[in-house]
Protein backbone atom coordinates (compact mmCIF):
# COMPACT_ATOMS: atom_id res chain seq x y z
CA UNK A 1 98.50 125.71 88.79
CA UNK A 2 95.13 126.31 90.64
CA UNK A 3 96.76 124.21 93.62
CA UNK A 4 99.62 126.60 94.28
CA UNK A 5 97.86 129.82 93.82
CA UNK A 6 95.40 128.61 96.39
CA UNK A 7 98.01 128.20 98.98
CA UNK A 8 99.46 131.49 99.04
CA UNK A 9 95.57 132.95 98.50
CA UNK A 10 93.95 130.92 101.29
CA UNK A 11 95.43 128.41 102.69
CA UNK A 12 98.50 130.26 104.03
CA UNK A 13 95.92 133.61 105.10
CA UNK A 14 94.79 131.28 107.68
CA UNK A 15 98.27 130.90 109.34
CA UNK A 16 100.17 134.32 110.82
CA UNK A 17 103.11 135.39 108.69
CA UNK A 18 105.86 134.16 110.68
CA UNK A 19 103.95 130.98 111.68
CA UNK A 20 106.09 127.36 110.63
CA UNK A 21 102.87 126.38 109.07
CA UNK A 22 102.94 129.61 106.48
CA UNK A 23 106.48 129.38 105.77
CA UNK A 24 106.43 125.83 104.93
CA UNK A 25 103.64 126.45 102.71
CA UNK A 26 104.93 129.86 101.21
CA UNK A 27 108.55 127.76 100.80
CA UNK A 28 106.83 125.11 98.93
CA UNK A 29 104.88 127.49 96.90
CA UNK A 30 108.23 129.15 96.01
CA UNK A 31 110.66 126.42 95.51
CA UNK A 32 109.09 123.38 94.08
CA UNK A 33 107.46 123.05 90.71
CA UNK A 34 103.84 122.06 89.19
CA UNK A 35 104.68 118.97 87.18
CA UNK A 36 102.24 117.35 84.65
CA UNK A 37 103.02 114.15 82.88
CA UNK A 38 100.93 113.09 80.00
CA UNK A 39 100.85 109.30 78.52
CA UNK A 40 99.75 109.38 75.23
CA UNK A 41 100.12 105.86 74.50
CA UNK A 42 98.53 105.19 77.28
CA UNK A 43 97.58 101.33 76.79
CA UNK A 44 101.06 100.68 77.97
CA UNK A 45 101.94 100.17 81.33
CA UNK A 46 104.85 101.69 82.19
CA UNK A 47 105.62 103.97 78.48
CA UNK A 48 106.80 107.17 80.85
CA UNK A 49 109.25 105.08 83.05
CA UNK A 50 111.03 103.71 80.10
């Protein structure tokens, strides 16, 4: 979460608004999604691919 709010706070403030750099970030920020996989049997190898 911290990641994408720090590209639209920062990270894309350093680029001008119409810039490719900022849209590519500000497209990212609003089109993909924060994913966060947790293994809780994690002595396995591969339990999450299964």
């Amino acid at each position: 979460d911290e990641a994408f709010a720090l590209w639209i706070e920062q990270w894309a403030k350093l680029y001008e608004e119409e810039s490719p750099s900022r849209m590519i970030i500000q497209y990212i920020h609003d089109n993909y999604f924060l994913v966060n996989l947790v293994d809780n049997d994690f002595p396995l190898d591969s339990c999450l691919w299964q």
